[in-house]
C-alpha atoms as a PDB file:
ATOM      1  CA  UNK A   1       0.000   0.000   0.000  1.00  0.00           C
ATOM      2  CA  UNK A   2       0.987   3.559  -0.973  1.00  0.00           C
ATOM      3  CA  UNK A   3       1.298   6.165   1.685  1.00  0.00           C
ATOM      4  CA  UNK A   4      -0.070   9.412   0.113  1.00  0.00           C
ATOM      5  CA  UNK A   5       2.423  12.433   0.410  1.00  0.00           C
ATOM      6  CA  UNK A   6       1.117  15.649   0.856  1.00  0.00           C
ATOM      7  CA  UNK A   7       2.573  19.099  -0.902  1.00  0.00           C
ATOM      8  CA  UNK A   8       1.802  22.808   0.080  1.00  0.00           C
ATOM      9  CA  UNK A   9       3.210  25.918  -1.476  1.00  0.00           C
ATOM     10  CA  UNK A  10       1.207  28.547   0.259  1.00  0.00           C
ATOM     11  CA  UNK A  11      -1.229  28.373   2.918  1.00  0.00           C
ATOM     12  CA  UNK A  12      -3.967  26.013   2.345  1.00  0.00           C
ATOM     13  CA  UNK A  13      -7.170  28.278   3.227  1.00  0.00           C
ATOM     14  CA  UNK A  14      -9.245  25.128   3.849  1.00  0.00           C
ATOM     15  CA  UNK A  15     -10.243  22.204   1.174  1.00  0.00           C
ATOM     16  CA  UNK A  16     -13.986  22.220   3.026  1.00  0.00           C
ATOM     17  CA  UNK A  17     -14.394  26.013   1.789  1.00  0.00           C
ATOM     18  CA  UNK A  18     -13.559  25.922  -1.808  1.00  0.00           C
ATOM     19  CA  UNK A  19     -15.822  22.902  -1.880  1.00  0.00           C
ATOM     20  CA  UNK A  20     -18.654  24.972  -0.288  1.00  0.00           C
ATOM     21  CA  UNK A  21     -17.985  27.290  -2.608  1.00  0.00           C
ATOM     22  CA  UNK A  22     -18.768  25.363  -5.440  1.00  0.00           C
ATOM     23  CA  UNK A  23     -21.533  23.487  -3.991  1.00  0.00           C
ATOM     24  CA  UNK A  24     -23.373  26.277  -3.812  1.00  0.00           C
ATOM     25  CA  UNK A  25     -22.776  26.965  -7.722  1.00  0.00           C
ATOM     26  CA  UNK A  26     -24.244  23.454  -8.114  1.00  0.00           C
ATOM     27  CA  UNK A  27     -27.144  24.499  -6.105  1.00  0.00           C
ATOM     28  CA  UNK A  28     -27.960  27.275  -8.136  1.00  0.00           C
ATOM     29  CA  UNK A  29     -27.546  25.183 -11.312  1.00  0.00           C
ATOM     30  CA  UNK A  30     -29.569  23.623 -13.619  1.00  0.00           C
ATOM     31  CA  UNK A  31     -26.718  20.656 -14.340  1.00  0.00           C
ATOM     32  CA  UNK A  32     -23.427  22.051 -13.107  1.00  0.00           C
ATOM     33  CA  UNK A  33     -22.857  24.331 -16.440  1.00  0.00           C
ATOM     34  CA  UNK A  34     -24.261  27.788 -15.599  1.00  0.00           C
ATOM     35  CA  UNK A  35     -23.269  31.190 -17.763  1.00  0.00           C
ATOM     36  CA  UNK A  36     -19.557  31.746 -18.112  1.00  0.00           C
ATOM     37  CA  UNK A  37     -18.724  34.760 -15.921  1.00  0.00           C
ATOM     38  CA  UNK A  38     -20.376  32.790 -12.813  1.00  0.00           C
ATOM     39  CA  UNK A  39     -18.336  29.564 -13.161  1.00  0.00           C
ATOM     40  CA  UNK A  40     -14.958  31.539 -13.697  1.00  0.00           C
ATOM     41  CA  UNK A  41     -15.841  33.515 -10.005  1.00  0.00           C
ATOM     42  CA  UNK A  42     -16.746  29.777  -8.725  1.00  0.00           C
ATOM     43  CA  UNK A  43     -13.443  28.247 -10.024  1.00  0.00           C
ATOM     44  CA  UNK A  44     -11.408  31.052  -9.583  1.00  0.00           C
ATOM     45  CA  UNK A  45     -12.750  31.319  -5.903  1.00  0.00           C
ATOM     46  CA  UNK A  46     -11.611  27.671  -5.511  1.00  0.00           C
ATOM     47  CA  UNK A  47      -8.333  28.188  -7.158  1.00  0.00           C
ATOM     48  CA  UNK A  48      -6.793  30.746  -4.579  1.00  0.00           C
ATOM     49  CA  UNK A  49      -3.769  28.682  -3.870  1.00  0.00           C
ATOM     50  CA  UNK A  50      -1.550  25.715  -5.115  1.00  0.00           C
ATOM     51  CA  UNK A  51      -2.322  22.735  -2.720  1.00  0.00           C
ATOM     52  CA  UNK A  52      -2.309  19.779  -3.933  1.00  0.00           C
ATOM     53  CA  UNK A  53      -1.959  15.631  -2.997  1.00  0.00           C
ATOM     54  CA  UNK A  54       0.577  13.412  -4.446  1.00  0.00           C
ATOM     55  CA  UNK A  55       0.520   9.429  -4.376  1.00  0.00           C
ATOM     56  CA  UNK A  56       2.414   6.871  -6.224  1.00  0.00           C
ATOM     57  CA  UNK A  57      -0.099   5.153  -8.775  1.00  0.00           C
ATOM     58  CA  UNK A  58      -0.405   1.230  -8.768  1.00  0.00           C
ATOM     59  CA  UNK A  59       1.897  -0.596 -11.122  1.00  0.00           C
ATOM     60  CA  UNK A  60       5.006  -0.256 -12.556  1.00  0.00           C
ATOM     61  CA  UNK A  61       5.087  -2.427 -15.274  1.00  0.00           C
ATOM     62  CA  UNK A  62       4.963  -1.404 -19.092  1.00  0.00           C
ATOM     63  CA  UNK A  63       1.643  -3.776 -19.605  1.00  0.00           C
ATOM     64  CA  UNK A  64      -1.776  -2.490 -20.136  1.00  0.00           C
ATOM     65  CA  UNK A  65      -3.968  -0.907 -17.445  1.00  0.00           C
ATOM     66  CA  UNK A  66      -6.155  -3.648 -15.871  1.00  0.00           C
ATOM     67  CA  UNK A  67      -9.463  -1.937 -15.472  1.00  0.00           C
ATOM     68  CA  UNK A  68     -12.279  -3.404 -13.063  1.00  0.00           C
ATOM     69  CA  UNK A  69     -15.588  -2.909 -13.840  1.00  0.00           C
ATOM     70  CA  UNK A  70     -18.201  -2.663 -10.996  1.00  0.00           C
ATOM     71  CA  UNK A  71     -22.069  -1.914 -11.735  1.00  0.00           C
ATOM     72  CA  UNK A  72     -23.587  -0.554  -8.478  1.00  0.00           C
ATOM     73  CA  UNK A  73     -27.407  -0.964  -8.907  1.00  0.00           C
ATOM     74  CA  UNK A  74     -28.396   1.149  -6.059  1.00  0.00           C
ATOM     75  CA  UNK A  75     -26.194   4.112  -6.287  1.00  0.00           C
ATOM     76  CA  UNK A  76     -28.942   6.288  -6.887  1.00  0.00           C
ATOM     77  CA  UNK A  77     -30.955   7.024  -3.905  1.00  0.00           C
ATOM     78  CA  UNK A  78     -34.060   7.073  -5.181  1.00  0.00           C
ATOM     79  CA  UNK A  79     -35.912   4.168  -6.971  1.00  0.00           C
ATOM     80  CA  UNK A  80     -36.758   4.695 -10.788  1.00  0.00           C
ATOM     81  CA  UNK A  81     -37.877   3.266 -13.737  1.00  0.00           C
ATOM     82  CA  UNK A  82     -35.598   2.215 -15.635  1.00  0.00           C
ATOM     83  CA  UNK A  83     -33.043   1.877 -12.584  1.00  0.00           C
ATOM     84  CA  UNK A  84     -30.660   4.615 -11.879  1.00  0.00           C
ATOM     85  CA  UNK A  85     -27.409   3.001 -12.321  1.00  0.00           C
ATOM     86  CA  UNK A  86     -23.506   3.529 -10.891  1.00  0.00           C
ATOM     87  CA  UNK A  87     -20.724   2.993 -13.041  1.00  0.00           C
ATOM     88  CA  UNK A  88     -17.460   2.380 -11.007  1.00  0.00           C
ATOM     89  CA  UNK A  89     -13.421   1.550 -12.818  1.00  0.00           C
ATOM     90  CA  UNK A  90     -10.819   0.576 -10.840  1.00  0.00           C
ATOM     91  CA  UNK A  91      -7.342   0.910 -13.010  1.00  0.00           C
ATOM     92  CA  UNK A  92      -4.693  -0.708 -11.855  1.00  0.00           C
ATOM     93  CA  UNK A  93      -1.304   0.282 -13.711  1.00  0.00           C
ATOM     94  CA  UNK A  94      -3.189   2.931 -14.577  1.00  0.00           C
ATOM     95  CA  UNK A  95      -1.061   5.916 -14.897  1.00  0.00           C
ATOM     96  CA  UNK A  96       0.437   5.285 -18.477  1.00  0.00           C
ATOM     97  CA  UNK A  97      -3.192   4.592 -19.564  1.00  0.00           C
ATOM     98  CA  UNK A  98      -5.092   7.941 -18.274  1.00  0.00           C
ATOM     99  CA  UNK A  99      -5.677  10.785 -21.192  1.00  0.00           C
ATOM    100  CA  UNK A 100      -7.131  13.763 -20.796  1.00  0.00           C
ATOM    101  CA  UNK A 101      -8.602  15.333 -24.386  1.00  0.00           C
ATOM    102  CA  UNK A 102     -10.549  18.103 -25.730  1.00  0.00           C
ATOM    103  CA  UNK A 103     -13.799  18.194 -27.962  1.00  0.00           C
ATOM    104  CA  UNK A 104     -13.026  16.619 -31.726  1.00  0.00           C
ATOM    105  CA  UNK A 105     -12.467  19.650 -33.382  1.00  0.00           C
ATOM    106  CA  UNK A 106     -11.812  22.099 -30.485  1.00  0.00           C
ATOM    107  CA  UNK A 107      -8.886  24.500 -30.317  1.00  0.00           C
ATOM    108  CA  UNK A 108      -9.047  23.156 -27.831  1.00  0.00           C
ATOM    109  CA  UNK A 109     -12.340  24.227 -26.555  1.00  0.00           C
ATOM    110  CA  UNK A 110     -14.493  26.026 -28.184  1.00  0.00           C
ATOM    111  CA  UNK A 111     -17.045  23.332 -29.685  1.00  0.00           C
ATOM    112  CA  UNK A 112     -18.576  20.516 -28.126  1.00  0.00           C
ATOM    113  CA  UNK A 113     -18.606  16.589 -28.617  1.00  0.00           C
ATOM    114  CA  UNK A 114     -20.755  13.908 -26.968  1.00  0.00           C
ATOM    115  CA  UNK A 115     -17.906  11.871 -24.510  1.00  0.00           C
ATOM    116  CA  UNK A 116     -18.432   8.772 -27.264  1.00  0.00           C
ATOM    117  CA  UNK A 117     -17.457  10.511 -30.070  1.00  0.00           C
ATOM    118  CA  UNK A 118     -14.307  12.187 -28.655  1.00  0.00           C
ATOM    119  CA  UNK A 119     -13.682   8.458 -27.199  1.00  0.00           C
ATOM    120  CA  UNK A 120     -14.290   6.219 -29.838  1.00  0.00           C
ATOM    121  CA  UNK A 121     -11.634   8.900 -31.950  1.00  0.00           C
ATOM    122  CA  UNK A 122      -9.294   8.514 -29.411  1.00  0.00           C
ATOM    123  CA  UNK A 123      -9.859   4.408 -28.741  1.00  0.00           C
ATOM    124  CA  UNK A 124     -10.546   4.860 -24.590  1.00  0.00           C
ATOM    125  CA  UNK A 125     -11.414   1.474 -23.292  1.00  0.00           C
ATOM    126  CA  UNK A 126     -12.730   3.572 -20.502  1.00  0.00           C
ATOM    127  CA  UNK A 127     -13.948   7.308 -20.586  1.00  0.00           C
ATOM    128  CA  UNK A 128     -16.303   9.849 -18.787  1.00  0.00           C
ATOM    129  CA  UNK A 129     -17.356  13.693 -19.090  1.00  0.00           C
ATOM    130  CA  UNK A 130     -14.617  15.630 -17.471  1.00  0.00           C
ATOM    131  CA  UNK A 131     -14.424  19.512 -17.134  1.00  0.00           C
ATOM    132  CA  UNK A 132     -17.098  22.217 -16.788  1.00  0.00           C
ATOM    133  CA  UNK A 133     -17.513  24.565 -19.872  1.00  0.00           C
ATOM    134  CA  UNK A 134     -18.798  27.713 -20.474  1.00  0.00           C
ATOM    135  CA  UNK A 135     -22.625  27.354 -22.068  1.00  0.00           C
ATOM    136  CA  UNK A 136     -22.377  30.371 -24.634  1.00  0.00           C
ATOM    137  CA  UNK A 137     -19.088  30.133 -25.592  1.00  0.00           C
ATOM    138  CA  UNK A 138     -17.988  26.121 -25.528  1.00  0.00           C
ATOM    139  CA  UNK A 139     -15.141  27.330 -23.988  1.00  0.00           C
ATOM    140  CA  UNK A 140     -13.151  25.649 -21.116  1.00  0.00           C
ATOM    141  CA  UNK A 141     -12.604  27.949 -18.108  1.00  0.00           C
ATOM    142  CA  UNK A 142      -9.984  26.149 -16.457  1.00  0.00           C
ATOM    143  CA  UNK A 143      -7.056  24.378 -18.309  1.00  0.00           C
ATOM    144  CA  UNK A 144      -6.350  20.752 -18.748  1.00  0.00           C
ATOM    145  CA  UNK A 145      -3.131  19.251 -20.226  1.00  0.00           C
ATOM    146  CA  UNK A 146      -2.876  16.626 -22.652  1.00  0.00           C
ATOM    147  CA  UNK A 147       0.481  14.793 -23.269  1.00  0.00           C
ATOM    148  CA  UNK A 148       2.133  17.204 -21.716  1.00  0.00           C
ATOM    149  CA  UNK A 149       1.021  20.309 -22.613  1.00  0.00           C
ATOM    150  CA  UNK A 150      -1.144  22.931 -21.107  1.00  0.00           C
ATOM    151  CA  UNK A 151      -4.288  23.383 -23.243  1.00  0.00           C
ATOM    152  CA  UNK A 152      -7.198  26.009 -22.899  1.00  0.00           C
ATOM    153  CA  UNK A 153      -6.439  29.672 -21.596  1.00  0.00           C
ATOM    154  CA  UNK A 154      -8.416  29.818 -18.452  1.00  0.00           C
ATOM    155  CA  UNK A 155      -7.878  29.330 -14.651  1.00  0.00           C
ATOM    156  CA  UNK A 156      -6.030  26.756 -13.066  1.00  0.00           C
ATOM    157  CA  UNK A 157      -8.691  24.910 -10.670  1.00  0.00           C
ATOM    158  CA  UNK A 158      -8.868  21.820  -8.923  1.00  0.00           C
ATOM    159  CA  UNK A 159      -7.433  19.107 -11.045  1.00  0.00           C
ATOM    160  CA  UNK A 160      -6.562  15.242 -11.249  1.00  0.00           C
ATOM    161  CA  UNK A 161      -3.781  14.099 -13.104  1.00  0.00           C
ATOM    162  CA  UNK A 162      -0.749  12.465 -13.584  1.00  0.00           C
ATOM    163  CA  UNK A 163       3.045  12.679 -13.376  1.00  0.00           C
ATOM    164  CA  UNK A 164       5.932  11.260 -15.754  1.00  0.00           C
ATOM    165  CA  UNK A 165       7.090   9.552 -13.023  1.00  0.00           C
ATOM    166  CA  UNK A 166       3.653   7.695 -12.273  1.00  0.00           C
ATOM    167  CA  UNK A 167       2.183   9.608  -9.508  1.00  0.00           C
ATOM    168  CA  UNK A 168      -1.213  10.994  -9.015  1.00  0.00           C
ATOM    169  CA  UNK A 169      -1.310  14.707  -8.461  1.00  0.00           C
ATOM    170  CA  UNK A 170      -4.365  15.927  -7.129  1.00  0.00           C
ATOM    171  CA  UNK A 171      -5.567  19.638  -6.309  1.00  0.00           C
ATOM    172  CA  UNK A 172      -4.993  22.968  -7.108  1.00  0.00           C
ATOM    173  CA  UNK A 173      -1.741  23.199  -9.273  1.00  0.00           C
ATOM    174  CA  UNK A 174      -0.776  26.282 -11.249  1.00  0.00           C
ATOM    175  CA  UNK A 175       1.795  26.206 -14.496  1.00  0.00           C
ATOM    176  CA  UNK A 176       4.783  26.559 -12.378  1.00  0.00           C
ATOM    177  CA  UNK A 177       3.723  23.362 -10.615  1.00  0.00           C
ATOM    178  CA  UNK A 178       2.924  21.241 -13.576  1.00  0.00           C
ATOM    179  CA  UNK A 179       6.305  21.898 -14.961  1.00  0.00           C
ATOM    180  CA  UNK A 180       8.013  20.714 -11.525  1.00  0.00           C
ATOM    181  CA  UNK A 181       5.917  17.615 -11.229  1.00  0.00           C
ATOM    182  CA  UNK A 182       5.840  17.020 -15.086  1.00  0.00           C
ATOM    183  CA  UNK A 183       2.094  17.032 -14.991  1.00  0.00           C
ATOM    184  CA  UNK A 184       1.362  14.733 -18.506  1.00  0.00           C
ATOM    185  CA  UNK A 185      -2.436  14.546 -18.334  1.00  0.00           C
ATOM    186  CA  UNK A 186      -4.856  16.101 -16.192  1.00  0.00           C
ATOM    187  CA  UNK A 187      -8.555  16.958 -16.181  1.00  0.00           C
ATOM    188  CA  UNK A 188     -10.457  19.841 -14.072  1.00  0.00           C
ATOM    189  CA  UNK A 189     -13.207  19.949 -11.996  1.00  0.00           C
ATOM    190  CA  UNK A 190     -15.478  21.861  -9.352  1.00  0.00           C
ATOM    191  CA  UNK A 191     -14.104  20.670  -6.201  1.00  0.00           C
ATOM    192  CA  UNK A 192     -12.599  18.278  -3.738  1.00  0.00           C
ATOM    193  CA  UNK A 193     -15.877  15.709  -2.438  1.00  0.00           C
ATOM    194  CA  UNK A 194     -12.618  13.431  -0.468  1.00  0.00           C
ATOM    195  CA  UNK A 195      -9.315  14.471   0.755  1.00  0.00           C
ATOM    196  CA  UNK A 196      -7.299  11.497   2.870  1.00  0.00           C
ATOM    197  CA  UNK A 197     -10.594   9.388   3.445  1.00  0.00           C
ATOM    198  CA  UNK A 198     -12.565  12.137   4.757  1.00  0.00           C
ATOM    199  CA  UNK A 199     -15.597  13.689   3.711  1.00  0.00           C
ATOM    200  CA  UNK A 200     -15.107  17.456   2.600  1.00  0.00           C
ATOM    201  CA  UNK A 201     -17.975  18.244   0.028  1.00  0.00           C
ATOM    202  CA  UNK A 202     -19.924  20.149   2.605  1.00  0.00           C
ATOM    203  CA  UNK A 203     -23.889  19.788   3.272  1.00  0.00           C
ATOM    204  CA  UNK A 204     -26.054  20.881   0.819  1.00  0.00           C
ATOM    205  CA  UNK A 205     -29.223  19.400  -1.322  1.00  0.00           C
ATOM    206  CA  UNK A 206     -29.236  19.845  -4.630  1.00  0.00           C
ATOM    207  CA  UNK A 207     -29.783  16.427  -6.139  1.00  0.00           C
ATOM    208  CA  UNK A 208     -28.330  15.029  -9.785  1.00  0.00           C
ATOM    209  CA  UNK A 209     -25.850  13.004 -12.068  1.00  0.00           C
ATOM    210  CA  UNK A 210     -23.040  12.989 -10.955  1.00  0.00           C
ATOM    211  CA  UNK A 211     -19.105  12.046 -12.473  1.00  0.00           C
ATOM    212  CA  UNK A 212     -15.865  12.115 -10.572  1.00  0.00           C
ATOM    213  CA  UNK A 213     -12.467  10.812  -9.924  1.00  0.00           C
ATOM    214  CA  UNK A 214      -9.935  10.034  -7.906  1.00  0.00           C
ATOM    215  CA  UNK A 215      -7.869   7.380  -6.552  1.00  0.00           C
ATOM    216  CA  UNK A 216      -7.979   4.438  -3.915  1.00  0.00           C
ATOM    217  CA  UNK A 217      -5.369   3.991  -0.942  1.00  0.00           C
ATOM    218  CA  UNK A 218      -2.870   1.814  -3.217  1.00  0.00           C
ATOM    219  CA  UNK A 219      -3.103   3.723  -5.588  1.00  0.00           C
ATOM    220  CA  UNK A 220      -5.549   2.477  -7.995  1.00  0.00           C
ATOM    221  CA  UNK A 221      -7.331   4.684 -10.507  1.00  0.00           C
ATOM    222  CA  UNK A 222     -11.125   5.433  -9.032  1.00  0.00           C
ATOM    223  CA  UNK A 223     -13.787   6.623 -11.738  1.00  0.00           C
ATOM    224  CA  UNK A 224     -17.370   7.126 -10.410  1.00  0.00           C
ATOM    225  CA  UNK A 225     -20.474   8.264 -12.077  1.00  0.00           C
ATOM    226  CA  UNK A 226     -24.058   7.953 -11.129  1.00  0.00           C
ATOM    227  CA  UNK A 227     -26.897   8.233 -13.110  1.00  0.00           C
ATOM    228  CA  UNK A 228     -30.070  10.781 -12.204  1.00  0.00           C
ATOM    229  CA  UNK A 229     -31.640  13.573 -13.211  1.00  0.00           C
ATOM    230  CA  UNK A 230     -32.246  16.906 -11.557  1.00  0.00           C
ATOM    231  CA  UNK A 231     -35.328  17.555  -9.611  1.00  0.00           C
ATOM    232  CA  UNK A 232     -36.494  20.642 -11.055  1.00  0.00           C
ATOM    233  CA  UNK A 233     -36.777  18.701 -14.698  1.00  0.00           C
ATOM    234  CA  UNK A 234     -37.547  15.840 -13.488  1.00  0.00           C
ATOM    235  CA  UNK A 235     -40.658  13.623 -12.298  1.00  0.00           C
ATOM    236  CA  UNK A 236     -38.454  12.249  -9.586  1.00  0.00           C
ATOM    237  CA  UNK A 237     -36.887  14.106  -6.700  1.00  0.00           C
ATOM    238  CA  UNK A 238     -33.860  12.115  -5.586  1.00  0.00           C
ATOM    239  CA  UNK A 239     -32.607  10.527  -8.673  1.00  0.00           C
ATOM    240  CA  UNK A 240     -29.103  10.967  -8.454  1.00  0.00           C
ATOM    241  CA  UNK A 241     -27.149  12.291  -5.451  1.00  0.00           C
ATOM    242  CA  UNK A 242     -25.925  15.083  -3.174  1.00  0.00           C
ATOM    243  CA  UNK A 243     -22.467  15.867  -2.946  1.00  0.00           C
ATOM    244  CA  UNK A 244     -21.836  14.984  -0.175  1.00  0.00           C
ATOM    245  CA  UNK A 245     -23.813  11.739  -0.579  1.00  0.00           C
ATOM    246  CA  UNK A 246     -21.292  11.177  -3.538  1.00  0.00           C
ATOM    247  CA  UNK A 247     -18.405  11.612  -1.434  1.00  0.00           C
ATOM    248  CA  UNK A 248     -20.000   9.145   0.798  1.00  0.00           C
ATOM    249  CA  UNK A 249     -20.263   6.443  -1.917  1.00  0.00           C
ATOM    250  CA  UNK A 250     -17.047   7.035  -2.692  1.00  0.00           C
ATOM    251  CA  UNK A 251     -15.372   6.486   0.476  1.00  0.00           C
ATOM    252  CA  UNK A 252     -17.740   3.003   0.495  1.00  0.00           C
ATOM    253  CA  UNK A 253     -15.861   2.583  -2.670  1.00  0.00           C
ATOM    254  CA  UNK A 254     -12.025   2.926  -1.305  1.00  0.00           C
ATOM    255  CA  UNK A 255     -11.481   6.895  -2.416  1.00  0.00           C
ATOM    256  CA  UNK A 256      -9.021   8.151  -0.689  1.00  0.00           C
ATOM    257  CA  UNK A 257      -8.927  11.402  -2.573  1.00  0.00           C
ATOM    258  CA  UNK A 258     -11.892  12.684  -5.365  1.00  0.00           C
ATOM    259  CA  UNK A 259     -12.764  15.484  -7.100  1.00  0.00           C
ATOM    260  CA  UNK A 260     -15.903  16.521  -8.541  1.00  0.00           C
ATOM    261  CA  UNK A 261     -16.354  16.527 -12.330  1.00  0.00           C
ATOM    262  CA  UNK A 262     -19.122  17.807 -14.626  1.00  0.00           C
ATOM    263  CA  UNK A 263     -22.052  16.482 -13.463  1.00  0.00           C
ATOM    264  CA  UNK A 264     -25.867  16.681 -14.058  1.00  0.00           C
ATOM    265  CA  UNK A 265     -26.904  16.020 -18.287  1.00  0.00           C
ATOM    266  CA  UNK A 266     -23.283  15.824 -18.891  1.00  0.00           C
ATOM    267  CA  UNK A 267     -22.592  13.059 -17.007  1.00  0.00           C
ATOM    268  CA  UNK A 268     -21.553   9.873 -19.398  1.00  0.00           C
ATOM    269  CA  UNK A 269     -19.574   6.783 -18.942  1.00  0.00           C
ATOM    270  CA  UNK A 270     -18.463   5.095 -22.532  1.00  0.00           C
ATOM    271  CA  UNK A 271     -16.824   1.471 -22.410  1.00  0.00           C
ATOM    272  CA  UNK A 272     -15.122   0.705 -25.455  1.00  0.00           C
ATOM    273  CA  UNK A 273     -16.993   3.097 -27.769  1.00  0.00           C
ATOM    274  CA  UNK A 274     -20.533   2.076 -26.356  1.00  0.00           C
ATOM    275  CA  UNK A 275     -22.368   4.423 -23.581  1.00  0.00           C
ATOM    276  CA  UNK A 276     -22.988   2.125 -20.501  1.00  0.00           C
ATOM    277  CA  UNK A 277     -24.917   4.595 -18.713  1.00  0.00           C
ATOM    278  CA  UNK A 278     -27.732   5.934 -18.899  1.00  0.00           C
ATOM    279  CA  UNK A 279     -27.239   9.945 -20.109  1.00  0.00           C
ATOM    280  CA  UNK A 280     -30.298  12.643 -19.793  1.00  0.00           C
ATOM    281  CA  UNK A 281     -28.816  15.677 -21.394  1.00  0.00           C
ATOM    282  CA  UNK A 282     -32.946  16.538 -21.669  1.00  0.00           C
ATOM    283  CA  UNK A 283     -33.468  15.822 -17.863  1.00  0.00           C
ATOM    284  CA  UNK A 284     -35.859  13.295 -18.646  1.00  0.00           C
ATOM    285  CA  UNK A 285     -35.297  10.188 -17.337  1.00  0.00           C
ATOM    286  CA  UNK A 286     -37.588   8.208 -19.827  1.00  0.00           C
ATOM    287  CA  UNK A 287     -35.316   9.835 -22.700  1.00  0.00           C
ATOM    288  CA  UNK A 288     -31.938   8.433 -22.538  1.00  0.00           C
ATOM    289  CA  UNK A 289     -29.766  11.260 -24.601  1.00  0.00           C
ATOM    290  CA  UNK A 290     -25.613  12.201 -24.702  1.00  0.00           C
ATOM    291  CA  UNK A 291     -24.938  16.082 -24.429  1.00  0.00           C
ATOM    292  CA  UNK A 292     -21.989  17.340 -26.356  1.00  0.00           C
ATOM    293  CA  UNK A 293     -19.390  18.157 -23.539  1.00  0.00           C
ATOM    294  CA  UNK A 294     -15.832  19.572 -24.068  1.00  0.00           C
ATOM    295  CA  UNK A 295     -12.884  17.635 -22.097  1.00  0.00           C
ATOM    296  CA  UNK A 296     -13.139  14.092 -20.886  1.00  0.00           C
ATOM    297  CA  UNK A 297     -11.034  11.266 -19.144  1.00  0.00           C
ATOM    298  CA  UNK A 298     -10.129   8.588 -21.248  1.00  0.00           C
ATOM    299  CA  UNK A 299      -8.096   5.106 -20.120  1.00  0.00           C
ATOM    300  CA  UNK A 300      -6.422   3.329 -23.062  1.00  0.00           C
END
């Protein structure tokens, strides 16, 4: 087992604050994707410092990632019909296998593609919706970096990725820190839901879809999403979960850290080129449809 290191540069002003912060964006939101100058304040307000966890990933071998599927059949609290499904990987040896990539077509934001099509282009044996995006615009408001390089032109917020030397990084980094960690992939999202085991996502009660990631106690890769729909759209009230309820799950699950991805319609899960989930871009549950997102996290 892998004891996870932890790195400060500055002051950490509290992980339970920035994730208040932006729980309170997703309580105000339709699906997690509000208007563009309200999610830069939200992910700029979360992005105050560099502070940031580090772990060794599982594996060390040049082989393929081993990925292990899990279908959790009551990860959404309510009852529905159809079922409201999770849709767990585990990755072992998963660092040389994670990707993080733009929209087909992007540059690098800037359009949108459903998380299938960007995944069958890119041959993921694994891939969910990733960062939040700017509804007017398609544009990203927070960077991501693909194979090395820092893409997009907005904020540096909460991110997971990965190192050259096979380590997890996740947190707040800025440019200066991906070049001294050789940050080769990583994706952003809203906020932390777990931070060494622990709960952090705050208390709050707006209810949807929700996609995240993170990593287990040894190491191993951690991709959750749950299926739902948001209560104000839909004939159910508690399809889906909280945030903190997803933190919850995950800790059931082995996180030991998580962040929060795009969540609500955009949430997708795509297993070798065919969507597993059940997607409701519409917010009706009977209506099973894939919004066009812009990043996503991809395992090859």
């Amino acid at each position: 087992m892998q004891q996870a290191r932890k790195f400060e540069k500055f002051a950490h002003p509290g992980a339970a604050d920035g994730v208040c912060l932006t729980h309170e964006l997703d309580a105000r939101s339709r699906d997690e994707r509000v208007d563009g100058l309200t999610i830069m304040l939200a992910l700029l307000l979360s992005a105050l410092t560099v502070d940031y966890e580090i772990i060794t990933a599982s594996g060390t071998d040049a082989g393929p990632a081993v990925i292990y599927k899990t279908v959790l059949p009551n990860a959404s609290i309510e009852i529905a019909t159809p079922p409201a499904y999770g849709y767990e990987a585990k990755v072992d040896n998963g660092a040389r296998a994670l990707r993080a990539f733009g929209p087909l077509g992007g540059n690098p934001c800037g359009v949108l593609s459903t998380t299938s099509k960007t995944a069958e282009a890119h041959a993921c044996r694994w891939a969910v919706n990733a960062g939040p995006y700017d509804t007017k615009t398609h544009q990203c408001p927070s960077v991501f970096i693909s194979n090395g390089i820092v893409q997009g032109n907005g904020s540096w917020a909460v991110q997971f990725g990965v190192t050259g030397n096979g380590s997890w990084v996740i947190g707040t980094i800025d440019a200066t820190t991906a070049k001294e960690l050789d940050v080769r992939e990583s994706v952003p999202g809203f906020g932390w839901l777990v931070r060494n085991g622990v709960n952090v996502a705050g208390t709050g009660d707006a209810v949807a879809p929700r996609t995240t990631i993170g990593t287990t106690a040894d190491g191993m890769l951690l991709i959750l999403e749950v299926d739902g729909c948001e209560p104000n759209y839909c004939a159910y009230k508690h399809l889906g979960r909280t945030l903190h309820e997803m933190a919850d799950l995950l800790i059931s699950r082995g996180a030991l850290h998580a962040i929060n991805l795009d969540g609500g319609g955009s949430s997708t899960t795509v297993e070798n080129g065919t969507t597993i989930n059940r997607p409701t871009s519409s917010d009706n549950w009977a209506v099973k449809q894939e919004r066009g997102v812009t990043t996503i996290a991809c395992v090859v």
